[in-house]
N, C-alpha and C. Protein backbone atom coordinates (compact mmCIF):
# COMPACT_ATOMS: atom_id res chain seq x y z
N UNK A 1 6.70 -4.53 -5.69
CA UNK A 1 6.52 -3.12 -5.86
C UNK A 1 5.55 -2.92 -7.02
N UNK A 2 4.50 -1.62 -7.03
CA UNK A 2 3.23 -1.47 -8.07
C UNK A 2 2.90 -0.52 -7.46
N UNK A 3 3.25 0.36 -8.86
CA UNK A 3 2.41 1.52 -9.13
C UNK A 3 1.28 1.62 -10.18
N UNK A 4 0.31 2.42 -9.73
CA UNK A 4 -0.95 2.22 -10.44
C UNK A 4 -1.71 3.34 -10.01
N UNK A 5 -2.53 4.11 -11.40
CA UNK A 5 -3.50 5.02 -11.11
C UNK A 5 -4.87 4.75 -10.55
N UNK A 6 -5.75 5.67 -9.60
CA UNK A 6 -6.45 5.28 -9.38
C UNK A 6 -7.86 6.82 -9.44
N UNK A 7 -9.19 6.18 -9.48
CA UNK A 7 -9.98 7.32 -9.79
C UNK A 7 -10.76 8.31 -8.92
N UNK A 8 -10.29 7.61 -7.94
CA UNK A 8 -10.51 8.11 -6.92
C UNK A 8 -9.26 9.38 -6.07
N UNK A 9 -9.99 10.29 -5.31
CA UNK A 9 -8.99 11.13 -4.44
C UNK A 9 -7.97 10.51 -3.56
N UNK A 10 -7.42 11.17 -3.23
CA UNK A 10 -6.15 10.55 -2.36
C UNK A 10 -6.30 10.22 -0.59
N UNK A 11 -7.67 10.76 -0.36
CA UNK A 11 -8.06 10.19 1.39
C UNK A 11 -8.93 8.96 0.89
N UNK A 12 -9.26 9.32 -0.20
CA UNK A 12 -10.62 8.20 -0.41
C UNK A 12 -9.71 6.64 -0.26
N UNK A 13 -8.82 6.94 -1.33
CA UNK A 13 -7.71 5.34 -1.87
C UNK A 13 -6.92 5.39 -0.44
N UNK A 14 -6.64 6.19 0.24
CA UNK A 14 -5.78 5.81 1.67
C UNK A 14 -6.81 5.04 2.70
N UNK A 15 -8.14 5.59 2.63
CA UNK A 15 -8.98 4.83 3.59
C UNK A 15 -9.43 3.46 3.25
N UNK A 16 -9.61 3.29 2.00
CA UNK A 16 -10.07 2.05 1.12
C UNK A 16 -8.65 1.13 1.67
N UNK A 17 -7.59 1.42 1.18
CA UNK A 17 -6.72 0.57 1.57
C UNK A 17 -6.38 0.06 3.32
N UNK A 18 -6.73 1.35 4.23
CA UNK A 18 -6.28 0.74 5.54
C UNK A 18 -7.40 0.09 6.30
N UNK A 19 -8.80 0.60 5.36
CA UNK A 19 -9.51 -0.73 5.81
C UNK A 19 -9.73 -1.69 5.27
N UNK A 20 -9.16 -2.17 4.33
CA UNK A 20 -8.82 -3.55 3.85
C UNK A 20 -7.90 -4.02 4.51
N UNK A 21 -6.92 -3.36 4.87
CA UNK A 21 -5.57 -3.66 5.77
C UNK A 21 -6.40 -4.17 7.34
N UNK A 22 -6.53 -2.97 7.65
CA UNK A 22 -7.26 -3.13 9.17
C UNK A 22 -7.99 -4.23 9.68
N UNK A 23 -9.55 -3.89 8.82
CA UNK A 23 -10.35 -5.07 8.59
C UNK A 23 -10.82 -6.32 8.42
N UNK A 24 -9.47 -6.34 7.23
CA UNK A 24 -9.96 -7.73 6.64
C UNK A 24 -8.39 -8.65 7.17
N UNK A 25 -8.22 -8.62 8.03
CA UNK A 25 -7.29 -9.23 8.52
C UNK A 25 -7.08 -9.26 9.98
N UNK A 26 -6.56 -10.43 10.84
CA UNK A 26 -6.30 -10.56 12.44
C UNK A 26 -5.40 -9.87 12.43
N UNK A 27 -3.77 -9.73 12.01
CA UNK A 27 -2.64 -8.89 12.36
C UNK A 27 -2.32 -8.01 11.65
N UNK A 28 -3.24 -7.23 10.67
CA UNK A 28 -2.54 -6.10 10.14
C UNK A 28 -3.23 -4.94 11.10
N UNK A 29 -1.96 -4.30 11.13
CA UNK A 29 -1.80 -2.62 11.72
C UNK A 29 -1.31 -1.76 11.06
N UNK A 30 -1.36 -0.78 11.19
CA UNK A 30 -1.10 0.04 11.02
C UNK A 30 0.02 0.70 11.84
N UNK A 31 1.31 1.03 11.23
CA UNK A 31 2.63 1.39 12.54
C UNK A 31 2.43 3.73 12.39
N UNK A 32 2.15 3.72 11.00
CA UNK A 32 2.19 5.12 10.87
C UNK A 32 1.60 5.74 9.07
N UNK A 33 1.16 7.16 9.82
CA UNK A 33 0.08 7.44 8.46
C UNK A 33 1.12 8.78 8.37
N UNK A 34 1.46 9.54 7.32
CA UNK A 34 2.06 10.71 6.89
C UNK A 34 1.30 11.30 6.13
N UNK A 35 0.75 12.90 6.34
CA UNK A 35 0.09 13.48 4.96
C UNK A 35 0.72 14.53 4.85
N UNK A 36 1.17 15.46 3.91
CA UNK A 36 1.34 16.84 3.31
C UNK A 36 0.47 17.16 2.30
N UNK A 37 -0.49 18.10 2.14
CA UNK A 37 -1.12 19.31 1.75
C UNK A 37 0.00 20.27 0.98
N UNK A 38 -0.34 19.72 -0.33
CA UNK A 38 0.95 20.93 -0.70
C UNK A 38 0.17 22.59 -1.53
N UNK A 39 -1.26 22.17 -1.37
CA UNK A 39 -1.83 23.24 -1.47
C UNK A 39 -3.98 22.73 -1.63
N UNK A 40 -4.82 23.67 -1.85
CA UNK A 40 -6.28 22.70 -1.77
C UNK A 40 -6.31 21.54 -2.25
N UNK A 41 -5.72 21.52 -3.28
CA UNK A 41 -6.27 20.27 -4.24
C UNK A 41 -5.06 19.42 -4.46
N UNK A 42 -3.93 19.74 -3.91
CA UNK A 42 -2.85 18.56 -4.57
C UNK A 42 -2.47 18.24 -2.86
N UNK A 43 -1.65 16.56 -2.60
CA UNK A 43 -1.16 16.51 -1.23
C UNK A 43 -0.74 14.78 -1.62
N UNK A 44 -0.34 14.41 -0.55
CA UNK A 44 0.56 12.82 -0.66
C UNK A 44 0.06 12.47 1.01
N UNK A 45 -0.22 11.10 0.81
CA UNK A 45 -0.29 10.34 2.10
C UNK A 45 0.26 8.88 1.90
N UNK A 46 1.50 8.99 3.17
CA UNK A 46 2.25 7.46 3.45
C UNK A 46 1.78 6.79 4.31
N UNK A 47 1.09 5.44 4.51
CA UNK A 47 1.14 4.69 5.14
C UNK A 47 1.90 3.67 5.48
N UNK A 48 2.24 3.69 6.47
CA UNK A 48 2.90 2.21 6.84
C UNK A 48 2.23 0.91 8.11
N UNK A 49 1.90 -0.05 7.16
CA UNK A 49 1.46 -1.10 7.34
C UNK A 49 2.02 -2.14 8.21
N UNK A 50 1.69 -3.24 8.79
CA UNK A 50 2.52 -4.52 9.42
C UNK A 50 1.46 -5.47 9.44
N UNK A 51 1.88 -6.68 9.17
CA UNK A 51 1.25 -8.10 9.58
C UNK A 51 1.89 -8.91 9.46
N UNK A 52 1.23 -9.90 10.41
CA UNK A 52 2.45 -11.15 10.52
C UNK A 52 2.03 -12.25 9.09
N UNK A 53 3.07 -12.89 8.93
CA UNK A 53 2.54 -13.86 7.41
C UNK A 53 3.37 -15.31 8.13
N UNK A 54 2.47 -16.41 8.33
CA UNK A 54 3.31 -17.46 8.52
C UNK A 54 3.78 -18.11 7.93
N UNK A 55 3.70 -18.00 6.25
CA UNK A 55 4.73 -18.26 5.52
C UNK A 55 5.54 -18.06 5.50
N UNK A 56 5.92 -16.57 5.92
CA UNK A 56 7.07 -15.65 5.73
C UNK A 56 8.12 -16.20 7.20
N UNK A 57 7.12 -16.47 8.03
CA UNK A 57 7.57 -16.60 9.90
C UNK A 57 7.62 -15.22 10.28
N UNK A 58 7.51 -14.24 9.62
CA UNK A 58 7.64 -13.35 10.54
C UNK A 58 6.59 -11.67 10.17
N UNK A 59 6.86 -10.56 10.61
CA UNK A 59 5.80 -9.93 10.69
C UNK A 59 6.40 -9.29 9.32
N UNK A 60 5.72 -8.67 7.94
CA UNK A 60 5.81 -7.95 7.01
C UNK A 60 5.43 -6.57 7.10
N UNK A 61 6.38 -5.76 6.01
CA UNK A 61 5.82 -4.13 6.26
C UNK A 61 5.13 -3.97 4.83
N UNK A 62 4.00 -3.11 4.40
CA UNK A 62 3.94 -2.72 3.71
C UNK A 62 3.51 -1.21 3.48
N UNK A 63 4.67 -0.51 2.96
CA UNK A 63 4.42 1.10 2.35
C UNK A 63 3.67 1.52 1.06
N UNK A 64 2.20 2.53 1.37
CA UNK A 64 2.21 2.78 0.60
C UNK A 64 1.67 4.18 0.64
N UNK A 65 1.99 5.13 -0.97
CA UNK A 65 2.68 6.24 -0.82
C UNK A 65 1.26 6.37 -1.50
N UNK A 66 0.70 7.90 -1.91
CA UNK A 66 -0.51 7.91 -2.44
C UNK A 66 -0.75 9.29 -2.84
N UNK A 67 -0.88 9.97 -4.08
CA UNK A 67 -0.55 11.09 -4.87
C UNK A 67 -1.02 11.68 -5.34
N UNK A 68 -1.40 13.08 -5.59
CA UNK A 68 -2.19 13.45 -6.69
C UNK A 68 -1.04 15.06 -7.36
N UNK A 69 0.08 14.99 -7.42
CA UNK A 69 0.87 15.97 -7.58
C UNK A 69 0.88 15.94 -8.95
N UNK A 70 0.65 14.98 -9.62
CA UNK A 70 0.83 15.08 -11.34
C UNK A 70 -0.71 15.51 -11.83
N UNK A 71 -1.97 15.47 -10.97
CA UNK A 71 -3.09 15.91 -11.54
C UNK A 71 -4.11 14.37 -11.51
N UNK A 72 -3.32 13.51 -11.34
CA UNK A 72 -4.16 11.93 -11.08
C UNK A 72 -3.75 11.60 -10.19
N UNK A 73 -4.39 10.63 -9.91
CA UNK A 73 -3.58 9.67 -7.80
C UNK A 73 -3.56 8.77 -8.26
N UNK A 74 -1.88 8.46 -7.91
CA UNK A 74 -1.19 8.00 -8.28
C UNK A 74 -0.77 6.98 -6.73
N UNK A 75 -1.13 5.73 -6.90
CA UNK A 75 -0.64 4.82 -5.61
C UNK A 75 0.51 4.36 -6.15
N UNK A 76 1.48 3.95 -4.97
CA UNK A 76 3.02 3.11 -4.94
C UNK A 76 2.57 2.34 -3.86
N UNK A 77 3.17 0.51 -3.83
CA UNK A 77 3.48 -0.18 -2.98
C UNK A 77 4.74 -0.73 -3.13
N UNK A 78 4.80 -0.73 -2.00
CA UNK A 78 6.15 -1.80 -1.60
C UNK A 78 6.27 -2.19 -0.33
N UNK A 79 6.13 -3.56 -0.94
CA UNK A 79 6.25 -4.38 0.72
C UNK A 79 7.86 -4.95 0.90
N UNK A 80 7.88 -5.39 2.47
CA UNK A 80 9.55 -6.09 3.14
C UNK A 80 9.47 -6.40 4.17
N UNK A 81 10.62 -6.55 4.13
CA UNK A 81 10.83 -7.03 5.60
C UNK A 81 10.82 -8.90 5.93
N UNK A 82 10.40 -9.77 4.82
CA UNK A 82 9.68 -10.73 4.52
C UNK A 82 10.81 -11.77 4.45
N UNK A 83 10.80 -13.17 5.06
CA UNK A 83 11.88 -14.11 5.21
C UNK A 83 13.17 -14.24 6.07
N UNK A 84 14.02 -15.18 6.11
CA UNK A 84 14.67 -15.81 7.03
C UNK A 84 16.19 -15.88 6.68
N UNK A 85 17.16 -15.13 7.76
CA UNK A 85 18.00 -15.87 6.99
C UNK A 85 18.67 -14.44 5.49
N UNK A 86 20.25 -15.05 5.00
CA UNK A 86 21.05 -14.14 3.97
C UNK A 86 19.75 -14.21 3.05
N UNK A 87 19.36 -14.78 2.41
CA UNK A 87 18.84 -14.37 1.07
C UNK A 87 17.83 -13.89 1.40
N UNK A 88 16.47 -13.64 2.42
CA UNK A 88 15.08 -13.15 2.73
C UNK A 88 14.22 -13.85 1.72
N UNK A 89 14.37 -15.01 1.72
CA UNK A 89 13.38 -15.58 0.29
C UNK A 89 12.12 -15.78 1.56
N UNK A 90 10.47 -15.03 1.10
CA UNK A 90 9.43 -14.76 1.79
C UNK A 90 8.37 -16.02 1.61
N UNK A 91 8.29 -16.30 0.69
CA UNK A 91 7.42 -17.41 0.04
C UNK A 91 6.14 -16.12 -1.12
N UNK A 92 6.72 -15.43 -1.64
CA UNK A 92 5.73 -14.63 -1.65
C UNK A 92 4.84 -14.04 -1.09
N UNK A 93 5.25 -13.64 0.18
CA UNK A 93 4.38 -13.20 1.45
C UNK A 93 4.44 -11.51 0.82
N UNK A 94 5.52 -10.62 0.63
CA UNK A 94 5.70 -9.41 0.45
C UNK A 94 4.33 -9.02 -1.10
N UNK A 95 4.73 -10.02 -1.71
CA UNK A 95 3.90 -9.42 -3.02
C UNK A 95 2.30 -9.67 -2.71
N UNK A 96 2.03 -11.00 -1.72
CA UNK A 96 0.78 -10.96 -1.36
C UNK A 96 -0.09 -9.84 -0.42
N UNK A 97 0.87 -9.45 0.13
CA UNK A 97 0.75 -8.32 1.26
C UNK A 97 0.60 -6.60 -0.04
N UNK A 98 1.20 -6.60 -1.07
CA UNK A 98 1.22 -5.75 -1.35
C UNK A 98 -0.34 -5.92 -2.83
N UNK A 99 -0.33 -6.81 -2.74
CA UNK A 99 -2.01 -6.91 -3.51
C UNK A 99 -2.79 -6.97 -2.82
N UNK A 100 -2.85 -6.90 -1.53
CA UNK A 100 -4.05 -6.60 -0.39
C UNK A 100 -4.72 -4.96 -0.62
N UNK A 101 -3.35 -3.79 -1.47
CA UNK A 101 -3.44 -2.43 -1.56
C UNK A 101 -4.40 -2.67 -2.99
N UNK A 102 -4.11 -3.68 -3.90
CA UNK A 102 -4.19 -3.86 -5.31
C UNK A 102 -5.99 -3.80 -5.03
N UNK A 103 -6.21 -5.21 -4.20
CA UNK A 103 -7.40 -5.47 -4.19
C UNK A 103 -8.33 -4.64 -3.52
N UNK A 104 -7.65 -3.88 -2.62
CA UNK A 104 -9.01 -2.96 -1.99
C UNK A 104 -8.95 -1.63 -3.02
N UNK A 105 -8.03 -1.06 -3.97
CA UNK A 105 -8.63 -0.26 -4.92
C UNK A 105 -8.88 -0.64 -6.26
N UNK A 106 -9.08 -2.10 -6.44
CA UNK A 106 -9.19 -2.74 -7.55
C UNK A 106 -10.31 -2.33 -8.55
N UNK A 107 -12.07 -1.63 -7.91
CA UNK A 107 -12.58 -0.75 -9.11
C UNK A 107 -12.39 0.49 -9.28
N UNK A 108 -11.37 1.50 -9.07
CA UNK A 108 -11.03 2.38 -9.01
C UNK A 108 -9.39 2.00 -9.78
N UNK A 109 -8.65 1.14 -10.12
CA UNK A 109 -7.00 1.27 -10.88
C UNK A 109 -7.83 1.53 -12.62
N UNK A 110 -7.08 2.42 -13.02
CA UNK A 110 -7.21 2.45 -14.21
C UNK A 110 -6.12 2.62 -14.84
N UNK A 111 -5.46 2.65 -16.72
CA UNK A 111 -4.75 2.07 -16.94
C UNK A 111 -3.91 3.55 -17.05
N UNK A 112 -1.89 2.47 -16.59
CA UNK A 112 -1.41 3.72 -16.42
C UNK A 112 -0.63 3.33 -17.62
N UNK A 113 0.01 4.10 -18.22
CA UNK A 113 0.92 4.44 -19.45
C UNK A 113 1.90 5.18 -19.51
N UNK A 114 2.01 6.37 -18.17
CA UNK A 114 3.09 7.15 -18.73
C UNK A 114 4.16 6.94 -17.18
N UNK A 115 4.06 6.18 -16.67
CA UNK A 115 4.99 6.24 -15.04
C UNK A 115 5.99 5.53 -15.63
């Protein structure tokens, strides 16, 4: 899970991320996109992600939520779904899946301090 500001608008960092998702990978999809408009300038968009990780053996989700209600955009990830079995130990498939969001807005995170 990582939250992190970013300098960009909130379609800009949703598109950056699902085509890094999309793109740069054979099995990531996309299962579902959510937006609310909570007025011109402020709104939230959820994506939800999937790819398979064969470390993991099986297919991973990753959510991420994307903000500008405090006056900055504000991204959340969290990935799951990841591993086998009572404990779900992934091999680190979930956290790799969720720096795929890291790295496609990686010149745009700037530093957060108050979340």
């Amino acid at each position: 899970m990582a939250t992190f500001y970013v300098t960009v608008d909130v379609q800009t960092a949703a598109n950056l991320v699902s085509d890094e998702i999309l793109n740069g990978s054979v099995t990531g999809e996309m299962i579902d996109c959510y937006g609310i408009q909570t007025d011109d300038a402020h709104g939230v968009i959820v994506q939800v992600f999937e790819k398979h990780y064969y470390r993991a053996g099986n297919r991973l989700t990753l959510t991420v939520t994307i903000d500008n209600l405090r006056g900055k955009t504000v991204v959340h990830t969290v990935g799951g779904g990841g591993g086998e079995g009572f404990f779900r130990f992934d091999w680190g498939a979930a956290e790799s899946f969720e720096e795929v969001a890291q790295k496609a807005l990686k010149p745009y995170i700037v530093p957060c301090h108050d979340l």
